[in-house]
Protein backbone atom coordinates (compact mmCIF):
# COMPACT_ATOMS: atom_id res chain seq x y z
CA UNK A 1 -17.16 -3.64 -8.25
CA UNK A 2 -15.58 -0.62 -8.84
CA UNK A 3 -11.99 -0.01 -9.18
CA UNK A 4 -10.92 3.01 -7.06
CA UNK A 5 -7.18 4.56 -8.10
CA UNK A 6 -6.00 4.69 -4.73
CA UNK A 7 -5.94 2.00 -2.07
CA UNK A 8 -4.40 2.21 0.99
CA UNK A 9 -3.73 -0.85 2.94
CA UNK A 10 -3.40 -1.32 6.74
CA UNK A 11 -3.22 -3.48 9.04
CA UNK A 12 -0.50 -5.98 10.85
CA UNK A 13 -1.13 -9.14 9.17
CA UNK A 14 0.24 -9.28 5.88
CA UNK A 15 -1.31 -12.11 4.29
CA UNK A 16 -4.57 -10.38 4.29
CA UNK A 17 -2.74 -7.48 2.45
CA UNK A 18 -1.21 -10.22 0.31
CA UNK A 19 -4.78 -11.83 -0.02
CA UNK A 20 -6.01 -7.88 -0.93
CA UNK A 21 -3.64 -7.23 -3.57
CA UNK A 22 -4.02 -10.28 -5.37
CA UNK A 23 -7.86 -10.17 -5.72
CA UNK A 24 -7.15 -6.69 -7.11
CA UNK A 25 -4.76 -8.04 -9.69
CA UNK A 26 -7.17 -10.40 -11.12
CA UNK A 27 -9.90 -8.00 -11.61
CA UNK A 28 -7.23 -5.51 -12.88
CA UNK A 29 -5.33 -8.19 -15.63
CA UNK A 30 -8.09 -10.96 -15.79
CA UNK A 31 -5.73 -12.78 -18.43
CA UNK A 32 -2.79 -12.57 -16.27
CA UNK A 33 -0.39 -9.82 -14.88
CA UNK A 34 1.49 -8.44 -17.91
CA UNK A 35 5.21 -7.29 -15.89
CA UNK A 36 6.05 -4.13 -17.62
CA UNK A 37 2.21 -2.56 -15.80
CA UNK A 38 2.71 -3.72 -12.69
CA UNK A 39 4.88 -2.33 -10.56
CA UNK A 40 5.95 -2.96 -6.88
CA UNK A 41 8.70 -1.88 -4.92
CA UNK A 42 9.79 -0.24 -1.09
CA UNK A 43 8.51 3.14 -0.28
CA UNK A 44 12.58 3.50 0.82
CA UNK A 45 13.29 2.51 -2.89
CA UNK A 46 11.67 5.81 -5.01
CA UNK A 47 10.81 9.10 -3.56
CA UNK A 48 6.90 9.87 -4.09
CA UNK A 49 7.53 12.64 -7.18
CA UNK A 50 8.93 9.51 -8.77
CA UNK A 51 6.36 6.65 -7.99
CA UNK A 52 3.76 9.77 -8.77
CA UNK A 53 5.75 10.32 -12.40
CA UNK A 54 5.64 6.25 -12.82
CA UNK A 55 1.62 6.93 -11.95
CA UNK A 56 1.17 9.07 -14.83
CA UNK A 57 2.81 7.16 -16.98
CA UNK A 58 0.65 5.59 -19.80
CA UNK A 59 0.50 1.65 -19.72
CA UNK A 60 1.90 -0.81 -22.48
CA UNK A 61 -0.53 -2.56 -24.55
CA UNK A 62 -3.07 -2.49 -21.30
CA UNK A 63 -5.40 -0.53 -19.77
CA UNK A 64 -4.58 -0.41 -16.46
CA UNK A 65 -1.06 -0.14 -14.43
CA UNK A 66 -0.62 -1.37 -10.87
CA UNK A 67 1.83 -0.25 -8.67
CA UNK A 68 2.50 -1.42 -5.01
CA UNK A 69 4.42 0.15 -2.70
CA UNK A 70 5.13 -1.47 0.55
CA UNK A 71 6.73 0.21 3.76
CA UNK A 72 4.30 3.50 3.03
CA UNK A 73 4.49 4.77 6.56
CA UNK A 74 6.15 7.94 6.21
CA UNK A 75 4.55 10.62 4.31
CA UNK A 76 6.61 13.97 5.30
CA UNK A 77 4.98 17.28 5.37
CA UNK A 78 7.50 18.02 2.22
CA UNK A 79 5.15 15.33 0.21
CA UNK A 80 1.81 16.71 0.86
CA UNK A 81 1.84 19.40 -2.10
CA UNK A 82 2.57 16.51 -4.20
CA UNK A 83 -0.04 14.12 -2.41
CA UNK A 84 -2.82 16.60 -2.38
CA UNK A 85 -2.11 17.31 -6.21
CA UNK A 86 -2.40 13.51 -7.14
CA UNK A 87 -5.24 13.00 -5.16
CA UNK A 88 -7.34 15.88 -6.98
CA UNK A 89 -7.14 13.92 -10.04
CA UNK A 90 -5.88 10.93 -10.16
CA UNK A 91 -4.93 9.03 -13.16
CA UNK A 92 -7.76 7.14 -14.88
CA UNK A 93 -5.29 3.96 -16.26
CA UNK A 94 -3.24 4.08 -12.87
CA UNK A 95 -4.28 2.25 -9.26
CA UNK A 96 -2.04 2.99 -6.41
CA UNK A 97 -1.60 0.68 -3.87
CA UNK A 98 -0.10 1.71 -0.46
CA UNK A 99 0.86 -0.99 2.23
CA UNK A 100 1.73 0.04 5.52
CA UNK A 101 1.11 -2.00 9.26
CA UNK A 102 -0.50 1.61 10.45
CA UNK A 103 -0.65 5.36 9.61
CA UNK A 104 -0.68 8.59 11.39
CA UNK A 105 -4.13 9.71 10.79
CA UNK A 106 -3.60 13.35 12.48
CA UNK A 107 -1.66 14.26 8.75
CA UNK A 108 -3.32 16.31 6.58
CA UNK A 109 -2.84 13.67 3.70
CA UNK A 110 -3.87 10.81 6.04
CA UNK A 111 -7.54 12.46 6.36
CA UNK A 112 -7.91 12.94 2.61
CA UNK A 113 -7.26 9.65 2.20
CA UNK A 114 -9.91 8.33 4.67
CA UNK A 115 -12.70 11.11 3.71
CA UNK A 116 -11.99 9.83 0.58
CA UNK A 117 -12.63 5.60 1.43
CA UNK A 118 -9.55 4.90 -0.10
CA UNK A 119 -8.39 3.80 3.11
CA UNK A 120 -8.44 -0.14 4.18
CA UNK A 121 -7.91 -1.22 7.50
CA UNK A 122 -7.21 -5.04 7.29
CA UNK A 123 -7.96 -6.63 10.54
CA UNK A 124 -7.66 -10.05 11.72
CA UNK A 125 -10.03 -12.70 11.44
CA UNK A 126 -12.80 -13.73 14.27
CA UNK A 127 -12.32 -16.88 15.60
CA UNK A 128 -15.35 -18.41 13.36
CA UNK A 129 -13.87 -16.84 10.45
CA UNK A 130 -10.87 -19.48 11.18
CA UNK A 131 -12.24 -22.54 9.20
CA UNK A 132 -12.98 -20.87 6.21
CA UNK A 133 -9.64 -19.79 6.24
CA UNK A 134 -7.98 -23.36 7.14
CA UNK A 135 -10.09 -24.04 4.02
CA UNK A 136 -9.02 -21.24 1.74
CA UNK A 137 -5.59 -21.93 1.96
CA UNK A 138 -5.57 -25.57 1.67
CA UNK A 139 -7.07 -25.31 -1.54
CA UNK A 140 -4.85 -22.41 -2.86
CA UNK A 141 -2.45 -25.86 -2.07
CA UNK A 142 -4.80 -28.28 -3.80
CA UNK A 143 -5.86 -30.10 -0.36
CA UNK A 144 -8.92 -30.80 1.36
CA UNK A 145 -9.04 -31.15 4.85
CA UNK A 146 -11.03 -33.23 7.21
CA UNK A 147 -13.71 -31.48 9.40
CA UNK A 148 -12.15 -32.75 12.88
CA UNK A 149 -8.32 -31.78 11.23
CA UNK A 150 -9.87 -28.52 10.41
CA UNK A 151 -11.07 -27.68 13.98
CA UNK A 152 -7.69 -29.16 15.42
CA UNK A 153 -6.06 -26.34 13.55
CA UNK A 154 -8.23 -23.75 14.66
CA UNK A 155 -8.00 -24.98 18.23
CA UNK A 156 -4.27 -25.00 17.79
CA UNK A 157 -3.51 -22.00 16.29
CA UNK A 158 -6.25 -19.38 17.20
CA UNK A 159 -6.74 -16.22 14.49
CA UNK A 160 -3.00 -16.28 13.34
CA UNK A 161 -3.13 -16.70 9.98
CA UNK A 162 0.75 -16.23 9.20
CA UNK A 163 1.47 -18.93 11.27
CA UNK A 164 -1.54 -21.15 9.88
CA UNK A 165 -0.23 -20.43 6.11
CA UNK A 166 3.13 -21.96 7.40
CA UNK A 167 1.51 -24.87 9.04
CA UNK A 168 -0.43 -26.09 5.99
CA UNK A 169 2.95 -25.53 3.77
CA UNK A 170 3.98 -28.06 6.48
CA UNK A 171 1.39 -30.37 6.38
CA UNK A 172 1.44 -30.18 2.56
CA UNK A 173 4.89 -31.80 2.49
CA UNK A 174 4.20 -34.05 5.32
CA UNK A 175 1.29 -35.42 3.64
CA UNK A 176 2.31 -36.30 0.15
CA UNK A 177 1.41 -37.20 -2.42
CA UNK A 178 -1.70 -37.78 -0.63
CA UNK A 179 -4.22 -34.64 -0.77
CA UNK A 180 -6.56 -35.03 2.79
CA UNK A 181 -4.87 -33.21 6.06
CA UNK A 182 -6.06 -35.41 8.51
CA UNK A 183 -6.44 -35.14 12.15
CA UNK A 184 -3.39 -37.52 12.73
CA UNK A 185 -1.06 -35.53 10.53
CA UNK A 186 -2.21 -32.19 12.88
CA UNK A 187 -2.11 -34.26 15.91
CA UNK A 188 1.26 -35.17 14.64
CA UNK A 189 2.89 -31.65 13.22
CA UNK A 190 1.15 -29.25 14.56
CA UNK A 191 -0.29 -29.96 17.88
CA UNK A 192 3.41 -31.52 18.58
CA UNK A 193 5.41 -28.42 17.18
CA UNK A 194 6.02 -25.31 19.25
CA UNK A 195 5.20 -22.47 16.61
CA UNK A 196 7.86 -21.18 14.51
CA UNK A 197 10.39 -23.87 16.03
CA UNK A 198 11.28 -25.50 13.05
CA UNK A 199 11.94 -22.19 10.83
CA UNK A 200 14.20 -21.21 14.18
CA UNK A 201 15.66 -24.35 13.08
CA UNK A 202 16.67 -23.91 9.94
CA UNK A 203 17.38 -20.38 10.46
CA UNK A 204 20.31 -21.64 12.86
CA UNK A 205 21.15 -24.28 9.66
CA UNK A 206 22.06 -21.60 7.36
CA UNK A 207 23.71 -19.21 9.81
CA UNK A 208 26.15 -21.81 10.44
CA UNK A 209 25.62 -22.18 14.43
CA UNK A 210 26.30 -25.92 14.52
CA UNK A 211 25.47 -25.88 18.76
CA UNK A 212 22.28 -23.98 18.22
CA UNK A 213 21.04 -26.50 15.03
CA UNK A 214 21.25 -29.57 17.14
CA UNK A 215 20.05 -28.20 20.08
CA UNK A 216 16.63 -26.93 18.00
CA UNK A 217 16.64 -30.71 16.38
CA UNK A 218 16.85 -32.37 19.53
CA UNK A 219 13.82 -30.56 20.75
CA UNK A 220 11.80 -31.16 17.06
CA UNK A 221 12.46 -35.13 17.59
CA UNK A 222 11.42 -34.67 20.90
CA UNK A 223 8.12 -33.31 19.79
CA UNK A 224 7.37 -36.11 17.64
CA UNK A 225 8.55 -33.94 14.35
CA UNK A 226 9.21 -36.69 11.09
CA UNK A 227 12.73 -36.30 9.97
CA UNK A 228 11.39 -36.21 5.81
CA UNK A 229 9.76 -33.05 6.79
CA UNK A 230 13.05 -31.62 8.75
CA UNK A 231 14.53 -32.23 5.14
CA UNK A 232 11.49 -30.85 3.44
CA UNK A 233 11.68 -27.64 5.50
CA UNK A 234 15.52 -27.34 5.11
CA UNK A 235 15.15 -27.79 1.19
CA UNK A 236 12.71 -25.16 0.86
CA UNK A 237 14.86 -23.09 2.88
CA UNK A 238 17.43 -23.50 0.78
CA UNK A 239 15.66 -23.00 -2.14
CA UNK A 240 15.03 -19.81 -1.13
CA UNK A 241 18.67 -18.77 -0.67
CA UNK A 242 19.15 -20.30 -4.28
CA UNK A 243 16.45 -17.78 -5.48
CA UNK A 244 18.12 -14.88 -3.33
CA UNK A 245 21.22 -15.54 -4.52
CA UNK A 246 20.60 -15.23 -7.82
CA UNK A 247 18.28 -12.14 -7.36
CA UNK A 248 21.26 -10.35 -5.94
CA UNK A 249 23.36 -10.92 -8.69
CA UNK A 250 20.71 -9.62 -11.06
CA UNK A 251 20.41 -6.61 -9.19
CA UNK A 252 24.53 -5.91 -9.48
CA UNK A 253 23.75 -6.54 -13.01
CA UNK A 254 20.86 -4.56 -13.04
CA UNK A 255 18.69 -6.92 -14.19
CA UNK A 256 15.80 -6.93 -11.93
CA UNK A 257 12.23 -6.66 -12.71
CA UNK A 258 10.07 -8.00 -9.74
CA UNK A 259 10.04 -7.30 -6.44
CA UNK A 260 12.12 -9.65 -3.60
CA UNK A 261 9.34 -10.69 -1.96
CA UNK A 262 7.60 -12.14 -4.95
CA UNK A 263 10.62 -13.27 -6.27
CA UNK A 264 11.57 -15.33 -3.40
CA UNK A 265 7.73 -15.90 -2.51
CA UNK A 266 8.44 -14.77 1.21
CA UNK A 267 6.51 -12.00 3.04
CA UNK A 268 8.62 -8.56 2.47
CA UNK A 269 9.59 -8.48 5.92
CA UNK A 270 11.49 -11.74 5.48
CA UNK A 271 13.08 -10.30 2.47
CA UNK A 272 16.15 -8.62 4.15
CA UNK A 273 16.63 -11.99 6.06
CA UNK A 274 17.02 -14.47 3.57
CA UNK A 275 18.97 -12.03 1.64
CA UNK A 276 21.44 -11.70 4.69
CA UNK A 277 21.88 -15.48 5.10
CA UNK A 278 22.71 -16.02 1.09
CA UNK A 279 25.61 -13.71 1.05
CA UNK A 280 27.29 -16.30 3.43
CA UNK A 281 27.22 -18.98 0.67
CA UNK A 282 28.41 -19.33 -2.88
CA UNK A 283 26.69 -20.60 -5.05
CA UNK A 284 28.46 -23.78 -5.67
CA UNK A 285 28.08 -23.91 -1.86
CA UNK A 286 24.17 -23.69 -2.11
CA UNK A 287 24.44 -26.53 -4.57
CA UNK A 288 26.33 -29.01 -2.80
CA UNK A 289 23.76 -28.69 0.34
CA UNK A 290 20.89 -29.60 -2.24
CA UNK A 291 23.24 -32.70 -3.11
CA UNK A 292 23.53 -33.53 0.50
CA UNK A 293 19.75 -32.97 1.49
CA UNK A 294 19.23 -35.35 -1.76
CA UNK A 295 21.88 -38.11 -0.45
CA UNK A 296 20.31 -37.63 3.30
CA UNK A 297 16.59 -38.35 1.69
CA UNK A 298 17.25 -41.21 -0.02
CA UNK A 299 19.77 -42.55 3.30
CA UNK A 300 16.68 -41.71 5.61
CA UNK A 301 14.53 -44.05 3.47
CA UNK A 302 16.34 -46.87 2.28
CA UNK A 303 19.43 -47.61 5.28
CA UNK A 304 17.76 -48.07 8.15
CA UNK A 305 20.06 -45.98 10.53
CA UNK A 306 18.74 -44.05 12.95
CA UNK A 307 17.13 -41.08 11.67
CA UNK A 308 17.90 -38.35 14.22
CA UNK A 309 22.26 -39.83 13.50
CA UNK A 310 21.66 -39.56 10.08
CA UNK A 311 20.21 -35.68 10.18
CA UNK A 312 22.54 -34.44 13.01
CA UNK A 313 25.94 -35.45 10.64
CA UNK A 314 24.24 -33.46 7.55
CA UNK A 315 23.57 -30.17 9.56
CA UNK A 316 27.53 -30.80 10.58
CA UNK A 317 28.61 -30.66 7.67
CA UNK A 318 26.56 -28.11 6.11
CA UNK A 319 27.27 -25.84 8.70
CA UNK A 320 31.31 -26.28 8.74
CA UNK A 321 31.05 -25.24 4.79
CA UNK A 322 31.04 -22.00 4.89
């Protein structure tokens, strides 16, 4: 396949984009992504004579530099004489990825781009594309899954694939160690949940609305939700402010080479989010919670108390520290 120096990617679900760009970075740096030529950053970050300068810039000890830039939605008619000059003759070493959910294709730019099949429009999958995608990411996750758990996904979720991605990172830590998502783990997570209830959940955690947290547990117990993977889901959240704590702090220090998203290993629009909810802790704050999800695991498996007690007094107190 050949490797064009422009791609423009459309489209509003962004794990295909996601999906995209990291296909292209293994046939760009088949030994692995070397940091200093591959670039990625926010449209709103650089102005395009910059990214364009970055463009022609000669890679380090590689032949090839990447750079991404997300948010791409705005080209003004300021940028075209800079646009249209690129696009004569692009850079050999240099691939340009653009990410945006849609474009204005009445701009003069816009049309060079498509006339040119640099363009990409990234649309969802067809409902029998669905198992090979239940598939695809469960073994990016080193799972299998059964053929009747398979089709209760698909059944359950329809063509989102955001929302399957984050129900087989939930199944994942429901199920182990063991590596087979079976029909009675969907039956039981899934087909039990209410979509992005539990993330609503521990959004209301870590935004320290006490009333709100219960009220969102209540109604996960309710639906049959197992309270290890209430803990699993509030660790990973809070690994995540860990990670965007420290990311901030490198950026005030100026020490910041890869982009939030990837750094955090959220999609870009959760960036600003996560981002938000760390500058309400510290991060001796952050750490304590980790101690008290710890002591809550090991009380939720060895006291016998009930389970739904045992939660509801650890979201009190973690949402009273702050």
């Amino acid at each position: 396949m050949k490797i064009a120096p422009v791609y423009v990617l459309t489209g509003q679900e962004p794990l295909l984009q996601k999906f995209f760009i990291e296909d292209l970075r293994k046939k760009i740096f088949p030994e692995g992504s070397k940091g200093f030529n591959d670039d990625h950053f926010s449209a709103k970050e650089k102005s395009w004579s910059e990214i364009f300068d970055l463009a022609n810039t000669f890679p380090m000890l590689s032949n090839w530099r990447l750079i991404t830039v997300r948010n791409a939605t705005d080209i003004r008619v300021d940028d075209e004489p800079l646009w249209l000059k690129y696009l004569e003759n692009p850079p050999e070493h240099t691939i340009l990825v653009l990410q945006a959910e849609k474009l204005d294709k009445r701009k003069k730019v816009i049309k060079m781009l498509v006339k040119q099949g640099y363009l990409h429009d990234l649309v969802p999958p067809k409902p029998n594309m669905m198992p090979g995608w239940v598939d695809k990411l469960a073994k990016q996750k080193d799972l299998s899954v059964d053929p009747k758990a398979r089709m209760a996904l698909v059944d359950a979720i329809g063509t989102n694939l955001s929302r399957l991605s984050s129900e087989i990172e939930k199944l994942e830590l429901f199920m182990a160690p063991e590596k087979t998502i079976t029909v009675d783990a969907v039956s039981a997570l899934v087909l039990k949940s209410s979509g992005d209830s539990i993330f609503q959940f521990t959004d209301a955690v870590f935004e320290g609305k006490a009333k709100e947290s219960l009220t969102a547990l209540k109604y996960l117990f309710d639906q049959g939700t197992p309270a290890l993977v209430v803990v699993a889901m509030l660790a990973r959240h809070l690994k995540i402010l860990i990670k965007a704590k420290f990311m901030m702090n490198q950026v005030q220090a100026n020490d910041s080479s890869s982009s939030p998203a990837s750094a955090l290993g959220v999609p870009p629009f959760l960036v600003s989010k996560y981002k938000a909810q760390a500058k309400s802790f510290t991060i001796e704050l952050l750490f304590q919670g980790v101690k008290k999800l710890t002591q809550l695991d090991t009380d939720l498996k060895s006291t016998g108390l009930n389970n739904q007690s045992l939660v509801e007094k650890t979201i009190l107190e973690m949402t009273s520290q702050r």
